[in-house]
N, C-alpha and C. Protein backbone atom coordinates (compact mmCIF):
# COMPACT_ATOMS: atom_id res chain seq x y z
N UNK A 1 -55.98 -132.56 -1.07
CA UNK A 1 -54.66 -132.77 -0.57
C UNK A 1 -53.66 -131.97 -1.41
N UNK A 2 -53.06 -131.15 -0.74
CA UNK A 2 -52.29 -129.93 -2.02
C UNK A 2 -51.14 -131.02 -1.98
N UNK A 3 -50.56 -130.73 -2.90
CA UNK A 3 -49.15 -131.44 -3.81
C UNK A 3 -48.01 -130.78 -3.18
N UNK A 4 -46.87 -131.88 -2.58
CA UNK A 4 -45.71 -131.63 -2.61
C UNK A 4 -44.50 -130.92 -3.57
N UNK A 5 -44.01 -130.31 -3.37
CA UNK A 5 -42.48 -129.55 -4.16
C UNK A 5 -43.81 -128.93 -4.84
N UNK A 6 -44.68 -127.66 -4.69
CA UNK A 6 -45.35 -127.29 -5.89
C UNK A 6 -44.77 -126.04 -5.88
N UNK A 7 -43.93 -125.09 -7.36
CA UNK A 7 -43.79 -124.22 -7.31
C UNK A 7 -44.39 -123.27 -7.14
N UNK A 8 -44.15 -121.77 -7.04
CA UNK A 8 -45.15 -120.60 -6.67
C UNK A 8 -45.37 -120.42 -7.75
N UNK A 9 -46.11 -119.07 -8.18
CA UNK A 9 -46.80 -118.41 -9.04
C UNK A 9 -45.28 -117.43 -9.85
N UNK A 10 -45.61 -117.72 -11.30
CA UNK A 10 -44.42 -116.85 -11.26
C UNK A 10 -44.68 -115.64 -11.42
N UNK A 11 -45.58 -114.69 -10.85
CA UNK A 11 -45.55 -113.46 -10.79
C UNK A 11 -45.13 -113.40 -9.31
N UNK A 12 -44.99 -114.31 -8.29
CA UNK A 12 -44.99 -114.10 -7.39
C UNK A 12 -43.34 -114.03 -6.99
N UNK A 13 -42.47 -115.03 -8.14
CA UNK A 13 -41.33 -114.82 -8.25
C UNK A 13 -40.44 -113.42 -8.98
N UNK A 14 -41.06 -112.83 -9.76
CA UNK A 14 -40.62 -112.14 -10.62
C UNK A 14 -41.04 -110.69 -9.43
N UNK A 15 -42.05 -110.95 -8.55
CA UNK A 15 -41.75 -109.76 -7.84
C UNK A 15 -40.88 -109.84 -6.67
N UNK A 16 -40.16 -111.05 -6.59
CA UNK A 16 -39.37 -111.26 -5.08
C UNK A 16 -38.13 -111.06 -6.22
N UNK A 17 -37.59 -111.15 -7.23
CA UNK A 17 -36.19 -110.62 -7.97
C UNK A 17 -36.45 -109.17 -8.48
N UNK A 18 -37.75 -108.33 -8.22
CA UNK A 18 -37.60 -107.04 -8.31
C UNK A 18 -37.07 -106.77 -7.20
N UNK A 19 -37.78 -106.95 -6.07
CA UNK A 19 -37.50 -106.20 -4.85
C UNK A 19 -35.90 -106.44 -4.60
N UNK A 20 -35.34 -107.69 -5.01
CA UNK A 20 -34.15 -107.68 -4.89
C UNK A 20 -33.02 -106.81 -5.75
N UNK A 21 -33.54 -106.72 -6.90
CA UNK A 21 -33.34 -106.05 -8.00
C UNK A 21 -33.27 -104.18 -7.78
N UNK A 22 -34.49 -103.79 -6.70
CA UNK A 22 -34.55 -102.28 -5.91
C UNK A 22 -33.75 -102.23 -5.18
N UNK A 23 -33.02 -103.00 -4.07
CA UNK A 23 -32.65 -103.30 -3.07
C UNK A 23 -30.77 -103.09 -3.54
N UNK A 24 -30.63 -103.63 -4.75
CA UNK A 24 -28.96 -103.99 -4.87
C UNK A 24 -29.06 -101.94 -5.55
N UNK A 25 -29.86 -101.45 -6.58
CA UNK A 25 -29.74 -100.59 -7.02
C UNK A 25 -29.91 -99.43 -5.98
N UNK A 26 -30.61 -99.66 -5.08
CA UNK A 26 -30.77 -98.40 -3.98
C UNK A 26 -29.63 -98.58 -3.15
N UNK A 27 -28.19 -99.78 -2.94
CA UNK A 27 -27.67 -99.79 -2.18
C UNK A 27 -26.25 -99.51 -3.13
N UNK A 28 -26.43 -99.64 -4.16
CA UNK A 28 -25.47 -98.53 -4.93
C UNK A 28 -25.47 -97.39 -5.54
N UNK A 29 -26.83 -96.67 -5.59
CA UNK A 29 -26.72 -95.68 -5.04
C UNK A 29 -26.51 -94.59 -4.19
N UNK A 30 -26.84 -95.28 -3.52
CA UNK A 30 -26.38 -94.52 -1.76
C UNK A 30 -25.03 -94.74 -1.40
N UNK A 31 -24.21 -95.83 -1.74
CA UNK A 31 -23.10 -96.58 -1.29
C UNK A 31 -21.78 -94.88 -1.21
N UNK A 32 -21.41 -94.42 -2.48
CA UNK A 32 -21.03 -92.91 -2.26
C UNK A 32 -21.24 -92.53 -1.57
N UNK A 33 -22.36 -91.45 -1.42
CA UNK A 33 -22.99 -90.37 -0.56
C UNK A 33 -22.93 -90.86 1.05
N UNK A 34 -23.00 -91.79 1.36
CA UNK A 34 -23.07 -92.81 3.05
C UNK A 34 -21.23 -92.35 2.91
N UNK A 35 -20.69 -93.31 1.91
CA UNK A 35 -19.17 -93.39 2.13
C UNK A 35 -18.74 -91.75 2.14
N UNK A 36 -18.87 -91.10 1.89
CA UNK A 36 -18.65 -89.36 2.22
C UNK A 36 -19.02 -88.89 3.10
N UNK A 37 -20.58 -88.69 3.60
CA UNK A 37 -20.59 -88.22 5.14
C UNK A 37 -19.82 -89.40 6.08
N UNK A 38 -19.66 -90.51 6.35
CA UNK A 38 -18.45 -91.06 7.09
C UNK A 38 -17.45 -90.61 7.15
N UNK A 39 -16.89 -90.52 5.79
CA UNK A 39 -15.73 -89.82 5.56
C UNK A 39 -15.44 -88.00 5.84
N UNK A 40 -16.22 -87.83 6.25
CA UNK A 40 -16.75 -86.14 6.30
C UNK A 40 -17.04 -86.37 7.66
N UNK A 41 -17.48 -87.16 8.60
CA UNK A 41 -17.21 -87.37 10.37
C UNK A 41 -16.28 -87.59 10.61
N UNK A 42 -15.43 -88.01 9.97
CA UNK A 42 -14.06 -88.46 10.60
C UNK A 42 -13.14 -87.62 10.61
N UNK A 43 -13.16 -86.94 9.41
CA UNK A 43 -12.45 -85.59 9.21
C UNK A 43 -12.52 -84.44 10.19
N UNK A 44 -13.92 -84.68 10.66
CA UNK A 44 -14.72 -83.23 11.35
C UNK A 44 -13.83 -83.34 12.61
N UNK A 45 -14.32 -85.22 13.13
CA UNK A 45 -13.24 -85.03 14.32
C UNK A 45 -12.30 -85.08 14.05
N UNK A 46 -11.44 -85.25 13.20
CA UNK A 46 -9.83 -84.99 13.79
C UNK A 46 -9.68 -83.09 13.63
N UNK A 47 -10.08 -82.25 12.61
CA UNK A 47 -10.28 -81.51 12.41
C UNK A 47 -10.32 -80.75 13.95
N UNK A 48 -11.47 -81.32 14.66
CA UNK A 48 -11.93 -80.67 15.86
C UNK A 48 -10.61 -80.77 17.46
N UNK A 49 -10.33 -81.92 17.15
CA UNK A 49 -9.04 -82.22 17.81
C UNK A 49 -7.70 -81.05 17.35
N UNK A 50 -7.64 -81.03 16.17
CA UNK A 50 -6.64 -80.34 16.05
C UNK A 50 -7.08 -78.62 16.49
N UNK A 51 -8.60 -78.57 16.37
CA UNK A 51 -9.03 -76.84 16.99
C UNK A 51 -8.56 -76.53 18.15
N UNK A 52 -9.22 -77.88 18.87
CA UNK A 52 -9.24 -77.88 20.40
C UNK A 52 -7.88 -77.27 21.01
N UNK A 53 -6.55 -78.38 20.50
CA UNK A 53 -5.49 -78.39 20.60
C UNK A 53 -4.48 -76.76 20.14
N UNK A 54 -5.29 -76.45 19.03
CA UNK A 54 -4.92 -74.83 19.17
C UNK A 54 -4.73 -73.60 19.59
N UNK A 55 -6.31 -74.17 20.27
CA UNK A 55 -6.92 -73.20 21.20
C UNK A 55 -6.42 -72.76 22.55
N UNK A 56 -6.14 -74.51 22.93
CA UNK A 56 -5.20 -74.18 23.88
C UNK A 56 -3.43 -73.80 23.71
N UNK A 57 -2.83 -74.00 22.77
CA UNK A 57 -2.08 -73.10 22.24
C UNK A 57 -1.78 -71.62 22.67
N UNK A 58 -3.06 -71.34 22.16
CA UNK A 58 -3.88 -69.70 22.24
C UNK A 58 -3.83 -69.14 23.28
N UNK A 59 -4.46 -70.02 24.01
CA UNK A 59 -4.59 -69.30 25.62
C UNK A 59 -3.03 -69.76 26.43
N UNK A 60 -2.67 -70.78 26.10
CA UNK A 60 -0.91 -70.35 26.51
C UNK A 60 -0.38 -69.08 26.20
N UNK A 61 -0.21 -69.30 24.91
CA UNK A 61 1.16 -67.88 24.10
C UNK A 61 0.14 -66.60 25.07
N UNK A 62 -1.38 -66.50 24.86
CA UNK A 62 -1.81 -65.25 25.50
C UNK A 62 -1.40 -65.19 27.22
N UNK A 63 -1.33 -65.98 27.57
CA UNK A 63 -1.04 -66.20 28.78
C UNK A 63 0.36 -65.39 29.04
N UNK A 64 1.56 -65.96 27.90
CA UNK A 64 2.81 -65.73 28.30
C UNK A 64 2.77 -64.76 27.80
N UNK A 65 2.39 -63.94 26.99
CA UNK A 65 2.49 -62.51 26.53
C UNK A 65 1.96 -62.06 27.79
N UNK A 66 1.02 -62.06 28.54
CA UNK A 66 1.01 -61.40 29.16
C UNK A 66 1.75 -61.16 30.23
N UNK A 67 2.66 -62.40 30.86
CA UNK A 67 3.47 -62.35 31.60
C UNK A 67 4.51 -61.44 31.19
N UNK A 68 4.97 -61.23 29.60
CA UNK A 68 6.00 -60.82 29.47
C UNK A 68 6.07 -59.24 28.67
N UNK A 69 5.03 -58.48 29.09
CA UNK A 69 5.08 -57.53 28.91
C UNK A 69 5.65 -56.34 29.57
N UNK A 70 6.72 -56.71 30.65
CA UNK A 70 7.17 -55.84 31.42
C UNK A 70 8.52 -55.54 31.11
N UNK A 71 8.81 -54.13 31.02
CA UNK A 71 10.27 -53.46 30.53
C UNK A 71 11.27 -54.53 30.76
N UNK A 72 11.59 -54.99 31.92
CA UNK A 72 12.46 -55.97 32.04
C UNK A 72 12.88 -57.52 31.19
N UNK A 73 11.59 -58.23 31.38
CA UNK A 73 11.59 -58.85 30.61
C UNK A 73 11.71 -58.87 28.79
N UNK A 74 11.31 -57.50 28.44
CA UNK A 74 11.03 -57.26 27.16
C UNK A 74 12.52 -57.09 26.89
N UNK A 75 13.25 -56.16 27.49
CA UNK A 75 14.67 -56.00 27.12
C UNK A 75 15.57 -57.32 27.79
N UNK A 76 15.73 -58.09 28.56
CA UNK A 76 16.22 -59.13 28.40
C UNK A 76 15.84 -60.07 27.30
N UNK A 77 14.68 -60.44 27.03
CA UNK A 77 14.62 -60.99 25.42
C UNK A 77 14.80 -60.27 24.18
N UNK A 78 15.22 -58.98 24.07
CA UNK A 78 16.02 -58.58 23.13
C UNK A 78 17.27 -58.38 23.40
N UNK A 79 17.99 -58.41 24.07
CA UNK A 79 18.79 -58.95 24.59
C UNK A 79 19.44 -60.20 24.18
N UNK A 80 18.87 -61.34 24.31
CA UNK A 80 18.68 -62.53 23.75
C UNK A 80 18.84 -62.39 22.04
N UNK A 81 17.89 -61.83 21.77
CA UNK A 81 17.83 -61.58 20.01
C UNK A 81 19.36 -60.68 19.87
N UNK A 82 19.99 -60.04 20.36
CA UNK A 82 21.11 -59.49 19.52
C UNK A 82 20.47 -58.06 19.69
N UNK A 83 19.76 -57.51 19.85
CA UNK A 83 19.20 -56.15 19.37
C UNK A 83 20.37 -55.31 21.16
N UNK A 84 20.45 -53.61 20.46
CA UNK A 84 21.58 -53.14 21.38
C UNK A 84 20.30 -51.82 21.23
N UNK A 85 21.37 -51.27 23.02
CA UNK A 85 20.34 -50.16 22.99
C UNK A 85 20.82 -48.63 22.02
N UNK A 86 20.10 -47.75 21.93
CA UNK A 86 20.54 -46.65 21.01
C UNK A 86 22.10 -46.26 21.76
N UNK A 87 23.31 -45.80 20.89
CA UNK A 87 24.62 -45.69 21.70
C UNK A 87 24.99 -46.76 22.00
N UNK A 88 24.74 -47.90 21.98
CA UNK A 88 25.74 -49.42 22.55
C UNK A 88 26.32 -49.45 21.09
N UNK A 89 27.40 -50.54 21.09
CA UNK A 89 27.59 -51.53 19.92
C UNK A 89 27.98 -52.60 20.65
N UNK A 90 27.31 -53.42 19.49
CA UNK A 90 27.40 -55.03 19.51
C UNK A 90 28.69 -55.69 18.97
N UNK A 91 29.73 -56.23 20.62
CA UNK A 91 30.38 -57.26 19.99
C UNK A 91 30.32 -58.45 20.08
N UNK A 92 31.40 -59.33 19.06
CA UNK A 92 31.20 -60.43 19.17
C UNK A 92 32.11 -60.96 19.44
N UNK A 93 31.89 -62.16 20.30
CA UNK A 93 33.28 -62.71 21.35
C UNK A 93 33.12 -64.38 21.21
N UNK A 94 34.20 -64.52 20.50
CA UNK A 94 34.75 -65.85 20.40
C UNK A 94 35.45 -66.42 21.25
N UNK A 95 35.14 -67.74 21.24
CA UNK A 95 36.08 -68.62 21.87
C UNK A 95 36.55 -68.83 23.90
N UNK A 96 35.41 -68.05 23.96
CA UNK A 96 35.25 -68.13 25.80
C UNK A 96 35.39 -69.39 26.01
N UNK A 97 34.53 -70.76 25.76
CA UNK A 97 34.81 -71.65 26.41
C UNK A 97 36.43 -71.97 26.58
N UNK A 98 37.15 -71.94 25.15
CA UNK A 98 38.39 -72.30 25.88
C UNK A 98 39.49 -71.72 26.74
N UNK A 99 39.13 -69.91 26.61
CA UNK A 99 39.65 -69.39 27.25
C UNK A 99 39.12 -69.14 28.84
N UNK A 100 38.20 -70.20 29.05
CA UNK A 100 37.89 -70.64 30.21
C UNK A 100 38.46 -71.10 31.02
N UNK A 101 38.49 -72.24 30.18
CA UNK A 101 39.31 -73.56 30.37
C UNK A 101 41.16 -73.44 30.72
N UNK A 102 41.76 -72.06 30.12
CA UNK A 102 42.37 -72.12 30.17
C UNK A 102 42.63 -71.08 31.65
N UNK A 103 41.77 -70.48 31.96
CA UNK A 103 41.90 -69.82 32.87
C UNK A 103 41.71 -70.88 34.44
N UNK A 104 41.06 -71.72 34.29
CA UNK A 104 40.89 -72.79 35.14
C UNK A 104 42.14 -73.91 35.11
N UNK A 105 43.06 -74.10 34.32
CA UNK A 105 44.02 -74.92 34.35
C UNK A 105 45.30 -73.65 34.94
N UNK A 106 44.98 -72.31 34.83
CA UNK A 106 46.09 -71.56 35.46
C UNK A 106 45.87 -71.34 37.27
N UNK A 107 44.82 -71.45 37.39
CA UNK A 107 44.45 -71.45 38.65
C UNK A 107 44.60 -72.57 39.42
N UNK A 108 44.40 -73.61 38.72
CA UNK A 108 44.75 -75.05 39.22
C UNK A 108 45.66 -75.57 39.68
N UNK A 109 46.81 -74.95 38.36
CA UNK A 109 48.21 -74.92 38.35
C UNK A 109 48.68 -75.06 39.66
N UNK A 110 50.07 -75.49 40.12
CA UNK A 110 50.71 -75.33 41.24
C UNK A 110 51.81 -73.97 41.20
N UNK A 111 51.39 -73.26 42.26
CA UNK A 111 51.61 -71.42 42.45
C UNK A 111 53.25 -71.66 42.84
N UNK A 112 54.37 -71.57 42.09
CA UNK A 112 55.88 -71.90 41.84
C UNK A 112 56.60 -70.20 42.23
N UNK A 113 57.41 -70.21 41.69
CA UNK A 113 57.70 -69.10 41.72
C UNK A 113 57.82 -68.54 39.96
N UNK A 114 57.01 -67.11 39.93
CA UNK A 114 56.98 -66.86 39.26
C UNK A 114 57.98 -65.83 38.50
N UNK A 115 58.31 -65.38 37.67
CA UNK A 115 59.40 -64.27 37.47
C UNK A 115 58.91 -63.19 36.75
């Protein structure tokens, strides 16, 4: 009749606190190297998101360059920039809006007699 509460063998214990003993040391070892390639996927995708997102960028601006390679367009956007053709000069003109404004309150005006 084997005996109640009988403990094990203690070699049989001393090898169940090794394995535990392999187990905590192999899982801090690795614990880094795991936490870096995670950290090194996560990166990759956002990384890859931000390619993606470039790319198409890319094929826009190439897109609109190509639209806008025609004499016309090219000199209306320099144009835009300030740039004049050989023989022009560039002036500069202040204050249109109000002399807009003021041209629109003379027209508005009621036409009297003038002298």
């Amino acid at each position: 009749m084997p005996r109640k509460g009988r403990r094990p063998a203690r070699s049989s214990v001393l090898r169940r606190w090794l394995a535990v003993g392999a187990l905590v040391l192999f899982a801090l070892l690795y614990y880094r190297p795991l936490k870096a390639y995670v950290d090194a996927r996560s990166e990759l995708g956002h990384r890859s998101q931000v390619v993606h997102q470039l790319q198409a960028d890319k094929s826009r601006l190439e897109q609109q360059l190509g639209s806008s390679t025609s004499i016309a367009t090219l000199s209306r956007e320099a144009r835009k920039l300030g740039y004049v053709r050989p023989g022009e000069h560039l002036f500069i003109v202040k204050g249109i809006d109000q002399w807009r404004k003021r041209e629109r309150a003379s027209m508005m005006a009621p036409r009297g007699r003038r002298r």
